[in-house]
Protein backbone atom coordinates (compact mmCIF):
# COMPACT_ATOMS: atom_id res chain seq x y z
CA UNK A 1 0.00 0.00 0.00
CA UNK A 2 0.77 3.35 -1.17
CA UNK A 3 1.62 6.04 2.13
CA UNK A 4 -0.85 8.31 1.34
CA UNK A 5 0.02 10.85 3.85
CA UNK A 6 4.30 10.82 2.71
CA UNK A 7 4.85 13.66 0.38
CA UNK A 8 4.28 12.95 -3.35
CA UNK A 9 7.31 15.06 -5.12
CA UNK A 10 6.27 16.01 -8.32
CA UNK A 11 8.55 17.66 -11.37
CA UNK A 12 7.53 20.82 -13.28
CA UNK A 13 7.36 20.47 -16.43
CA UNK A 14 7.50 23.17 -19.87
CA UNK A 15 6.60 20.27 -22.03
CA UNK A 16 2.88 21.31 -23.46
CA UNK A 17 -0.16 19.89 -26.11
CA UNK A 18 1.18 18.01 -29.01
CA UNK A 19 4.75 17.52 -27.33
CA UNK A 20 2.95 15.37 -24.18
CA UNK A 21 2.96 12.37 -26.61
CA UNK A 22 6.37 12.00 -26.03
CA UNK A 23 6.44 12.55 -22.05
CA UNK A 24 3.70 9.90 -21.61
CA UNK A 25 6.43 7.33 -24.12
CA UNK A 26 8.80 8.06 -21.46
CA UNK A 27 6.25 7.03 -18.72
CA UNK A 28 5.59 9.94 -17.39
CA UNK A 29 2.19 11.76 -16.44
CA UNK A 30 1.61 15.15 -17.35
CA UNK A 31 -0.41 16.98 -14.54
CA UNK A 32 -1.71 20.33 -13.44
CA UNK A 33 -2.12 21.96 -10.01
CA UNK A 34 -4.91 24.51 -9.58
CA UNK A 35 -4.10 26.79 -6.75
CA UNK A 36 -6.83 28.75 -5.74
CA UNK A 37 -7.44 31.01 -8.37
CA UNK A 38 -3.63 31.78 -8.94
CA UNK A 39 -1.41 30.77 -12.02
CA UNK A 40 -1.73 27.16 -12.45
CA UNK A 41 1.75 24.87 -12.02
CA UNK A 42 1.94 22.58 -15.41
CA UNK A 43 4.10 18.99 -13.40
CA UNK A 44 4.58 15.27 -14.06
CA UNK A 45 5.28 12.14 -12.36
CA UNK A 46 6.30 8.50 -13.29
CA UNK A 47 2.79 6.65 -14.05
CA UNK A 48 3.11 3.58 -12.25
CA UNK A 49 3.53 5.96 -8.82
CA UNK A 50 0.89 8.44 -9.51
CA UNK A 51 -1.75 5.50 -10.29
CA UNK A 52 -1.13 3.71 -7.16
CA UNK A 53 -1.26 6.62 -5.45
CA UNK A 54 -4.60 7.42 -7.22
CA UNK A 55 -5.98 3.72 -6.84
CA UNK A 56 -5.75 4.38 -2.98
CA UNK A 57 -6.56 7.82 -2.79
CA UNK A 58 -9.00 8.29 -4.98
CA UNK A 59 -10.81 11.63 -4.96
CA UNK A 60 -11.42 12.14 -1.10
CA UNK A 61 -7.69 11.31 0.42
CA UNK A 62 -5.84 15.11 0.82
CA UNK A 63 -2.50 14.52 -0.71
CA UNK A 64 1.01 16.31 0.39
CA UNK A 65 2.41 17.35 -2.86
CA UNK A 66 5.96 18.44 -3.05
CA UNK A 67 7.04 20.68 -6.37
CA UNK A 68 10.62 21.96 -6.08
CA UNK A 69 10.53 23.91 -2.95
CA UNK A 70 6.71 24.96 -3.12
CA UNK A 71 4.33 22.46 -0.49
CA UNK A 72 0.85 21.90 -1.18
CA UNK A 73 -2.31 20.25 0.32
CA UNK A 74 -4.18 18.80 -2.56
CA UNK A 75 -7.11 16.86 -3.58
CA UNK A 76 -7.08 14.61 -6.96
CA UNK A 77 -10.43 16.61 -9.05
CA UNK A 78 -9.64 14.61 -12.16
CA UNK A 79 -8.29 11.74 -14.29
CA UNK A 80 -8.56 11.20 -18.02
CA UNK A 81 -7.45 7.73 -19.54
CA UNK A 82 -7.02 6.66 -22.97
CA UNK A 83 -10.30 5.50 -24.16
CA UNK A 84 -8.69 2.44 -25.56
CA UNK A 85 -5.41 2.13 -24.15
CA UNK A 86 -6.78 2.49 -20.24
CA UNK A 87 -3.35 4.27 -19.62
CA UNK A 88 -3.68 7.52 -17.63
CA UNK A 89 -3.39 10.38 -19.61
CA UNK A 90 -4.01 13.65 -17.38
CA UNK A 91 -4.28 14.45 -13.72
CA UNK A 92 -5.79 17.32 -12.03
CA UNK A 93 -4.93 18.59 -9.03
CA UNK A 94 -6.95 21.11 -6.50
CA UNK A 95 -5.09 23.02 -4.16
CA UNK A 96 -6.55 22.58 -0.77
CA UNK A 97 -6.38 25.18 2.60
CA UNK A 98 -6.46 23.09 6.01
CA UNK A 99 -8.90 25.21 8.10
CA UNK A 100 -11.65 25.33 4.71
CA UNK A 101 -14.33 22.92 3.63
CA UNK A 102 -13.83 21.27 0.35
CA UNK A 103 -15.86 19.19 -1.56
CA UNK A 104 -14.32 15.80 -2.42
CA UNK A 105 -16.18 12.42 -3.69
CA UNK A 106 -16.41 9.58 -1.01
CA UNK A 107 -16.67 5.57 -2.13
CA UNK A 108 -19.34 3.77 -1.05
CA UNK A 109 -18.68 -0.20 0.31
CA UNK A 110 -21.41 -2.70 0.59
CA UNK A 111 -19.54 -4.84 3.34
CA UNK A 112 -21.01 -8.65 4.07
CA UNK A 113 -22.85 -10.85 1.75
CA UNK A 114 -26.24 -10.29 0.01
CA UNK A 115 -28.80 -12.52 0.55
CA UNK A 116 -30.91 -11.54 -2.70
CA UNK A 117 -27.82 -12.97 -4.68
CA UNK A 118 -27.71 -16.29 -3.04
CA UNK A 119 -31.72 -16.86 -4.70
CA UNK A 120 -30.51 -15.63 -7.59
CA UNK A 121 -31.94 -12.34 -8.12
CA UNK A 122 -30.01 -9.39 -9.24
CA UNK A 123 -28.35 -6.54 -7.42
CA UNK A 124 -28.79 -3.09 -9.57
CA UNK A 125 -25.75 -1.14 -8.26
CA UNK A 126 -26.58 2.06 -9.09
CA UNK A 127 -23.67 4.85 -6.66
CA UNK A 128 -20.77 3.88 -5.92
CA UNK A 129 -19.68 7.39 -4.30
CA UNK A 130 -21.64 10.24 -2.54
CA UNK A 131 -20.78 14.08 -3.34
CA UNK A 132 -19.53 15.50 0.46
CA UNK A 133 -18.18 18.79 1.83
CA UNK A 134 -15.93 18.55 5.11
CA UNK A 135 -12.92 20.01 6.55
CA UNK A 136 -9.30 18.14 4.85
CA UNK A 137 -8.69 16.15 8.11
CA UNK A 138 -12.32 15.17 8.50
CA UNK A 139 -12.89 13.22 4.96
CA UNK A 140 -13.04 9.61 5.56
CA UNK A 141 -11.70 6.73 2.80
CA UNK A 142 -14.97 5.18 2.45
CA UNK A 143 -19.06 4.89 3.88
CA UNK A 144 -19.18 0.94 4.56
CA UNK A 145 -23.21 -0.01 4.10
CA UNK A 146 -24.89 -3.45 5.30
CA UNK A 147 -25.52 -5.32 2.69
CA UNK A 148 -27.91 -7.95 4.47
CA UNK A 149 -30.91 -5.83 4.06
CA UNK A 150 -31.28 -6.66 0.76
CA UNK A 151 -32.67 -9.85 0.50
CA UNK A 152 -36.04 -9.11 -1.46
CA UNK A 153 -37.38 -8.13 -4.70
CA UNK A 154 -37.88 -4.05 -4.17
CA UNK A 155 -35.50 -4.13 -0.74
CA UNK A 156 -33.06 -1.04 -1.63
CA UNK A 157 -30.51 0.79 0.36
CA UNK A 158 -30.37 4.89 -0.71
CA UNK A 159 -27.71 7.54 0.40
CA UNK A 160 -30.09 8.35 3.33
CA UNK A 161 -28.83 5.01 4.98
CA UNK A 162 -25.21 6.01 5.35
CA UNK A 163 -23.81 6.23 8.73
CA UNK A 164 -22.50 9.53 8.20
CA UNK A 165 -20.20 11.54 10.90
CA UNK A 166 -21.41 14.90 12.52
CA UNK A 167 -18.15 16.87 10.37
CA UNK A 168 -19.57 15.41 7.35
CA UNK A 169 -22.15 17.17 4.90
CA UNK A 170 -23.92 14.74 2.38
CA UNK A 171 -24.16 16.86 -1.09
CA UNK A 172 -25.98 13.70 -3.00
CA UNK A 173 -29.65 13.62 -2.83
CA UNK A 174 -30.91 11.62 0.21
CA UNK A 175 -33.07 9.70 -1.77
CA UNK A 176 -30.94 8.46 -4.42
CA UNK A 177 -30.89 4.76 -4.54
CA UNK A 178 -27.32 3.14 -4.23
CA UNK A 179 -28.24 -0.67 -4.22
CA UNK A 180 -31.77 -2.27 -5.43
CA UNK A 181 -32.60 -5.76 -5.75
CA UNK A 182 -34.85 -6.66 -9.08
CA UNK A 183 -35.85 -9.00 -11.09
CA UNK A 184 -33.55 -10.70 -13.34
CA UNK A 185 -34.02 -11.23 -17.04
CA UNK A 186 -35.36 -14.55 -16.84
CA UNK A 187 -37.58 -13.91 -14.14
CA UNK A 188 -39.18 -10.63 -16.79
CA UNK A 189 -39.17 -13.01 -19.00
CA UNK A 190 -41.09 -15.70 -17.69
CA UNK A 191 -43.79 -12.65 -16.63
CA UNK A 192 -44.32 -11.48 -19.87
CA UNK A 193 -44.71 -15.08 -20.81
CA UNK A 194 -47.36 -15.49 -17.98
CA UNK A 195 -49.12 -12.32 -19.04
CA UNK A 196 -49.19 -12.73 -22.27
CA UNK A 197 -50.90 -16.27 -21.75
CA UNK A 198 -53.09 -14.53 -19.40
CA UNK A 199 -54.26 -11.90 -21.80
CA UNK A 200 -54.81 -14.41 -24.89
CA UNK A 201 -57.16 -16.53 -22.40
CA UNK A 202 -59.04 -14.06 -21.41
CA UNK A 203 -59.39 -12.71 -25.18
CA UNK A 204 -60.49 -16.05 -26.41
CA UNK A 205 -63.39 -16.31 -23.35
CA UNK A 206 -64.53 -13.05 -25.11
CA UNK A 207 -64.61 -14.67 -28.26
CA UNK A 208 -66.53 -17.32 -26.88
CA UNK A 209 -68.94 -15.15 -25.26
CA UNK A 210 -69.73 -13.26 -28.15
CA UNK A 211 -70.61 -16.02 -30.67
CA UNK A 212 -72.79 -17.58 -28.30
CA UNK A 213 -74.94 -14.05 -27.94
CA UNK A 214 -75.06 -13.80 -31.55
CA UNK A 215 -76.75 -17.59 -31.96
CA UNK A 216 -79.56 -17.50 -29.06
CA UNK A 217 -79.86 -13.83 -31.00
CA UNK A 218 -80.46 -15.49 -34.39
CA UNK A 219 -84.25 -16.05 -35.91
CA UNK A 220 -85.84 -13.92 -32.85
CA UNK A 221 -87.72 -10.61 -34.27
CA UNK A 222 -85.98 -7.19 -33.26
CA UNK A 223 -88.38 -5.57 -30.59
CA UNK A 224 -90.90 -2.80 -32.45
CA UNK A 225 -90.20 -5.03 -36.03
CA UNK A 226 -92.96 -5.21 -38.19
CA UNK A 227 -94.04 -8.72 -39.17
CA UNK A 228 -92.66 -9.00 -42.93
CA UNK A 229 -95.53 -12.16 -44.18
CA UNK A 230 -97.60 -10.31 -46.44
CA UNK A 231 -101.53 -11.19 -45.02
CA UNK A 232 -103.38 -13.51 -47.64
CA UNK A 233 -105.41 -11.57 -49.79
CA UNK A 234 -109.58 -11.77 -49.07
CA UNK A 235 -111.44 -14.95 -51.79
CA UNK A 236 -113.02 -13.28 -55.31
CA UNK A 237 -116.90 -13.58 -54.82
CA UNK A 238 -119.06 -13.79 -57.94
């Protein structure tokens, strides 16, 4: 494991645009620091370093950056890979103060085994990090969530059932599902199946019902229908 908190020394760079091609061949990541609405600092690092340190880190873990004989307290903001290489391209970096609330993105951690999967339904995972805002020293690594409770079809576990610490503000919506057990494809299939059956049944009883109106309907006179026999006409008298 990475030590997250020992200073990560980072070069500066001059090497811009086109020319990054052939910093990233030398295995090297270009990188940019943000510092609080001052001139931003253009540096690199070797890529195998920078992506452990990002694997562990993530977006939430402040970072002690070291550039030449500048210090900063940083959080990762963003990471661009190759869309077909995977490699890491770009990282940006946010300078961070120590006594003001940042915003930073925490992962989520369904710990223990779910139930619903052992029956074979499906699991929708649908967050697997909540927006916060805290102090630097008050971001934690991760939420950790039971995963027992969902056992059932419809059983769901949203942001508003994080264990969340006092320091800690929540930006993500409290009602925005992060686990939900449903049906699997199978199981939709075998209810449209059932429904369809269902709705062909009750079609052909209609069917039924109709044709046997129409015969116990057949040879009776219409209410108010005049009789069509013409009468017989009256016997010729000499």
């Amino acid at each position: 494991m990475a030590n997250l908190d020992a200073p990560l020394k980072l070069r500066r760079r001059t090497v811009v645009r086109k020319k990054l091609a052939t910093l990233r061949a030398d295995g090297l990541v270009p990188a940019v620091i943000h510092n609080h609405g001052q001139e931003s600092i253009y540096v690199m690092a070797p890529e195998l370093e920078i992506g452990k340190i990002y694997r562990e880190a993530g977006k939430h873990h402040p970072l002690n950056l070291d550039v030449d004989d500048q210090k900063f307290l940083a959080l990762i903001k963003d990471v661009h890979y190759h869309p077909a290489k995977r490699r890491m391209e770009h990282v940006v970096f946010q300078a961070i103060r120590r006594d003001e609330k940042v915003e930073a993105e925490v992962p989520i951690h369904l710990e223990g085994e779910i139930p619903a999967e052992k029956v074979g339904l499906m699991v929708l995972h649908q967050l697997d990090h909540v927006e916060v805002e805290a102090l630097p020293k008050d971001l934690i690594d991760e939420f950790k969530v039971d995963a027992s409770v969902l056992a059932e079809i419809g059983d769901q576990i949203t942001v508003a059932d994080l264990v969340v610490p006092e320091s800690i503000t929540v930006l993500t919506e409290a009602d925005h599902p992060i686990a939900r057990v449903v049906e699997t494809k199978a199981m939709i299939s075998e209810d449209e199946l059932a429904a369809d059956a269902e709705a062909a049944a009750a079609q052909a009883a209609e069917g039924e019902e109709g044709a046997e109106g129409e015969g116990a309907a057949e040879g009776e006179a219409k209410p108010g229908e005049a009789d069509e026999t013409p009468p017989e006409e009256p016997a010729e008298t000499k």
